[in-house]
C-alpha atoms as a PDB file:
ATOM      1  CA  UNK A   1     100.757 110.475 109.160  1.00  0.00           C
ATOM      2  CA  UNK A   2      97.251 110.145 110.050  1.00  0.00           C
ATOM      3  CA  UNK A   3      96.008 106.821 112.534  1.00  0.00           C
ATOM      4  CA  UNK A   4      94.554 104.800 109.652  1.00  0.00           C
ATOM      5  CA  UNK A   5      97.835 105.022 107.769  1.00  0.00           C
ATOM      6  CA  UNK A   6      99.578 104.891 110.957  1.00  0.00           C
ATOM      7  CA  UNK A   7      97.971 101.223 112.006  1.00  0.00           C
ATOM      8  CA  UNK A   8      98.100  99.942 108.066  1.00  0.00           C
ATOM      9  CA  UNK A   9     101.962 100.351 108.651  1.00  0.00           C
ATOM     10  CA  UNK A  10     102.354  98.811 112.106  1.00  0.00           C
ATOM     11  CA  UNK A  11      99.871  95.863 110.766  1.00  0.00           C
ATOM     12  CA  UNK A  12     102.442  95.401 107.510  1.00  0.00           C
ATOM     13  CA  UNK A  13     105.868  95.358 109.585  1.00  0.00           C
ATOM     14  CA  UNK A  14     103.868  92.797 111.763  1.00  0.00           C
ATOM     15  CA  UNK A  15     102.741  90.861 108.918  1.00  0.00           C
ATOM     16  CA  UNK A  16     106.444  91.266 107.292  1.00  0.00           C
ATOM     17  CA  UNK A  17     108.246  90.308 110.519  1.00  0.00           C
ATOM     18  CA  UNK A  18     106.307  87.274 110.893  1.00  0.00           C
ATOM     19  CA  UNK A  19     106.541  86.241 106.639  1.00  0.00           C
ATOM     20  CA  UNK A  20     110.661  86.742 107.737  1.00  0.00           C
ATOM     21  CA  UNK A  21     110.307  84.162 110.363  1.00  0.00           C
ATOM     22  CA  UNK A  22     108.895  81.900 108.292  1.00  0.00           C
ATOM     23  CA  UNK A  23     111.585  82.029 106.330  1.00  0.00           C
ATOM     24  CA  UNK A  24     114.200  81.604 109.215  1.00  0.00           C
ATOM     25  CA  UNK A  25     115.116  85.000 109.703  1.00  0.00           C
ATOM     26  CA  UNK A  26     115.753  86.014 113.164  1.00  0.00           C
ATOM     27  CA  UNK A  27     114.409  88.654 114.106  1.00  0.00           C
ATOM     28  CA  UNK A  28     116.563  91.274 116.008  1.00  0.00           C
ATOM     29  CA  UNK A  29     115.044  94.380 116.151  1.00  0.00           C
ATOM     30  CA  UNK A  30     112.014  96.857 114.987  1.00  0.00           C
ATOM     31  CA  UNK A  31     111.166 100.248 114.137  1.00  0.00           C
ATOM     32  CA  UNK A  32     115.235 101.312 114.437  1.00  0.00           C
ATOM     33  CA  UNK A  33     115.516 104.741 114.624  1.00  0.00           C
ATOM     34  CA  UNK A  34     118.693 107.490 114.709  1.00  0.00           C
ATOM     35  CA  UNK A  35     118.833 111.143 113.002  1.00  0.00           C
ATOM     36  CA  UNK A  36     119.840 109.734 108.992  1.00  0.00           C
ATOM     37  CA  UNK A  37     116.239 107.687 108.844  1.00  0.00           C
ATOM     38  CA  UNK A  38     114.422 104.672 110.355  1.00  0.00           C
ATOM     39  CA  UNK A  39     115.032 100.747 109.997  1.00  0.00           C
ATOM     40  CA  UNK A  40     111.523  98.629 109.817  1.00  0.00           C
ATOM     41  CA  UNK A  41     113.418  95.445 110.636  1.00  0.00           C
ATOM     42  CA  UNK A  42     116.989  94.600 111.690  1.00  0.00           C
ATOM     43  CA  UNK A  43     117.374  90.670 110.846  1.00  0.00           C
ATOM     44  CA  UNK A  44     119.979  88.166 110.553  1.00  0.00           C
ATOM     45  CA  UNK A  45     119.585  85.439 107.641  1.00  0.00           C
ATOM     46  CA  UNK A  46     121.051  82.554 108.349  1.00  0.00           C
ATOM     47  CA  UNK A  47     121.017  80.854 104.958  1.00  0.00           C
ATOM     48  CA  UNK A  48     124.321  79.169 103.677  1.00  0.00           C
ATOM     49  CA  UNK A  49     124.439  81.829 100.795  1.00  0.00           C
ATOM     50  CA  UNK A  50     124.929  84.580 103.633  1.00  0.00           C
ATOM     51  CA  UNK A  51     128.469  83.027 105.000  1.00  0.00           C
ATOM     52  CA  UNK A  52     129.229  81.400 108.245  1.00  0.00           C
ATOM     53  CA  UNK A  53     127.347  83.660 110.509  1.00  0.00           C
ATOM     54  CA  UNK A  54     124.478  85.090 108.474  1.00  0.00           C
ATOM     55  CA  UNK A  55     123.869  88.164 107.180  1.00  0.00           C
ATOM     56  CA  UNK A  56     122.332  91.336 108.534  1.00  0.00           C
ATOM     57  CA  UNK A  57     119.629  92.391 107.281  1.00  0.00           C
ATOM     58  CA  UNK A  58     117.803  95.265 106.784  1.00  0.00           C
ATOM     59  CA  UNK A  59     114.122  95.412 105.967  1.00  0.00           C
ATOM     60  CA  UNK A  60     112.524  98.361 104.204  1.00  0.00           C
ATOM     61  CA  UNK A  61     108.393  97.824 105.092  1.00  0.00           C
ATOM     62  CA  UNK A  62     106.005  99.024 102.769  1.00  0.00           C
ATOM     63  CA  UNK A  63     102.307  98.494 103.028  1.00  0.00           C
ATOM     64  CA  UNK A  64      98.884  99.152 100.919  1.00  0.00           C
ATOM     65  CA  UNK A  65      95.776  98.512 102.183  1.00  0.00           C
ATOM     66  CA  UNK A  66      94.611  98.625  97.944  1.00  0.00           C
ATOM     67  CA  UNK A  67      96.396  98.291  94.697  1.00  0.00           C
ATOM     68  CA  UNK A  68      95.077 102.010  93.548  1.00  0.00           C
ATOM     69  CA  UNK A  69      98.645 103.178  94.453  1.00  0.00           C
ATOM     70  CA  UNK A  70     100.643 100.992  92.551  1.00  0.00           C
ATOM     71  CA  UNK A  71     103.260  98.454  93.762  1.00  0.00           C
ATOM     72  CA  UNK A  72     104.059  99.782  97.496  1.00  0.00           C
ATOM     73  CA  UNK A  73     107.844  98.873  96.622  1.00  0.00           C
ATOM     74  CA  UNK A  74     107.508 101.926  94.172  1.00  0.00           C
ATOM     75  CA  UNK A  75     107.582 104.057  97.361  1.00  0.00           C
ATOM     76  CA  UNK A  76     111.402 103.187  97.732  1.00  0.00           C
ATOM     77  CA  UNK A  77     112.848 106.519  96.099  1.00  0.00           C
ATOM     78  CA  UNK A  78     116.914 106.864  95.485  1.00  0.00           C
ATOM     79  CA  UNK A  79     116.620 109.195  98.768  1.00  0.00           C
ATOM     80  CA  UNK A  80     114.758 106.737 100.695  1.00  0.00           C
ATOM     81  CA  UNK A  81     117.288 104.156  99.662  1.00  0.00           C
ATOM     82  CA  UNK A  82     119.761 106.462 100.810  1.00  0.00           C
ATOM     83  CA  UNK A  83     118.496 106.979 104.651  1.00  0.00           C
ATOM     84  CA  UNK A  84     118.493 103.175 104.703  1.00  0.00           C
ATOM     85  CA  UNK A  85     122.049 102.708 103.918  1.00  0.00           C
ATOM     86  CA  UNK A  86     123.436 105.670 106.322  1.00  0.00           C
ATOM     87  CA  UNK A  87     121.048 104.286 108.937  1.00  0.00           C
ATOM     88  CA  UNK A  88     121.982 100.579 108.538  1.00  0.00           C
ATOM     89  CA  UNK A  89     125.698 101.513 108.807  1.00  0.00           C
ATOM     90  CA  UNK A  90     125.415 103.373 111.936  1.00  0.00           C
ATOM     91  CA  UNK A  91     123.632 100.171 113.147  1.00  0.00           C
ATOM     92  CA  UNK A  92     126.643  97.776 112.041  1.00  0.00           C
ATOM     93  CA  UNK A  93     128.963 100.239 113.616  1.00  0.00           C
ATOM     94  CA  UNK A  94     127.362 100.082 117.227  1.00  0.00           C
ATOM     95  CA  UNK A  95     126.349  96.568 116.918  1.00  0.00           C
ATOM     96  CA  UNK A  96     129.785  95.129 116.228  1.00  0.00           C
ATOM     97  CA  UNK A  97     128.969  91.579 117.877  1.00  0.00           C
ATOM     98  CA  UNK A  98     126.229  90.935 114.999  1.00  0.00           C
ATOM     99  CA  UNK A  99     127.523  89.565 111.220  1.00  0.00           C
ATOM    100  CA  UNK A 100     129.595  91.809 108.850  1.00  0.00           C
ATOM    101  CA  UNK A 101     127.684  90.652 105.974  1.00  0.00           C
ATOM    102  CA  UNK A 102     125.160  93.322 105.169  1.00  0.00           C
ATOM    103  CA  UNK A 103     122.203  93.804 103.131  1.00  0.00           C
ATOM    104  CA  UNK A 104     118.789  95.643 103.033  1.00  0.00           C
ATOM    105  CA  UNK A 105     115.732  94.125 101.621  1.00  0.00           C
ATOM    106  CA  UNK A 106     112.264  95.283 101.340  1.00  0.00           C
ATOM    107  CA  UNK A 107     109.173  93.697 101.604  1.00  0.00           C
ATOM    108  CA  UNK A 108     105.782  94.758  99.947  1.00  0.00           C
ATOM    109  CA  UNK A 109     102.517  94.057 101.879  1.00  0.00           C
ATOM    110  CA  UNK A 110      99.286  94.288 100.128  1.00  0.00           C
ATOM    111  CA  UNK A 111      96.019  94.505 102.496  1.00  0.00           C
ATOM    112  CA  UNK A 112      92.506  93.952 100.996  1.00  0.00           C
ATOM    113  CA  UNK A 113      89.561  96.159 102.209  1.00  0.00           C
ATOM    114  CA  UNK A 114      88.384  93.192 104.031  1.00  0.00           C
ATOM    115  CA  UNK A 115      92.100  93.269 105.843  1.00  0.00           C
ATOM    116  CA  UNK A 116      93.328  89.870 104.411  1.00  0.00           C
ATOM    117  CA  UNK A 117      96.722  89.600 102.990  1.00  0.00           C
ATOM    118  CA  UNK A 118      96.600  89.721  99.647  1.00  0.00           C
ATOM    119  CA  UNK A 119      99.907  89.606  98.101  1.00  0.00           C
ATOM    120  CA  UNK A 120     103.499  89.729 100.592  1.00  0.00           C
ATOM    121  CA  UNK A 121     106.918  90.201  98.192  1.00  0.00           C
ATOM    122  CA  UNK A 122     110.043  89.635  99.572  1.00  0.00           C
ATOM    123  CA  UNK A 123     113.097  91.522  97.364  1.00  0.00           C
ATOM    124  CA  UNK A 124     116.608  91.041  98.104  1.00  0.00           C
ATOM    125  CA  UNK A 125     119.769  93.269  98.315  1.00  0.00           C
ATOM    126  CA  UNK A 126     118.509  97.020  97.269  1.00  0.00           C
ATOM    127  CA  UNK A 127     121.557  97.938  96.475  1.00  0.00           C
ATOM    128  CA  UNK A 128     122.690  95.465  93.428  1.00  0.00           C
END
């Protein structure tokens, strides 16, 4: 991945960490990474819909810095999708202490030429 790519990605996960916060997430952990495939964001949602202690949450980052691409959530493939479920189970496994509700999300961050945020969406449970 070349360095333009490279800090369009770093400057979406920070944009899509911070849009999570907002939200009440709590942030646990970034840019996860073991042998199946990487985790953008390791969260715990604390909403009453996610059970007495939260839910875990995994956060799939995807970031354009124009719309000529197409929705950056289109990027998600079945093998993609995949990675993120091996990876996020390895996670719960060695991370026993944090909720046993899981779920991975993804988040689409759209950057203008000028660098301002033009559109953030926030889509729940991949897997349903």
């Amino acid at each position: 991945m070349n360095s333009s790519r490279q800090l369009i990605g770093i400057r979406g996960e920070d944009i899509a960490a911070q849009f999570l916060a907002k939200k009440g997430f709590r942030i646990i952990e970034r840019n996860f990474k073991k042998r199946y495939g990487e985790i953008d964001i390791v969260a715990i949602d604390p909403s009453k819909s996610s059970g007495p202690d939260g839910t875990l949450v995994f956060v799939e980052v995807k970031t354009r810095s124009s719309g000529e691409f197409g929705n950056p959530l289109e990027a998600i493939t079945s093998f993609k999708l995949k990675q993120l479920i091996k990876t996020a189970q390895f996670y719960h496994l060695t991370h026993p202490d944090f909720p046993d509700l899981l779920r991975i999300d993804a988040v689409s961050v759209e950057i203008g030429l000028d660098g301002s945020v033009e559109k953030i969406e926030h889509v729940r449970n991949l897997t349903s």
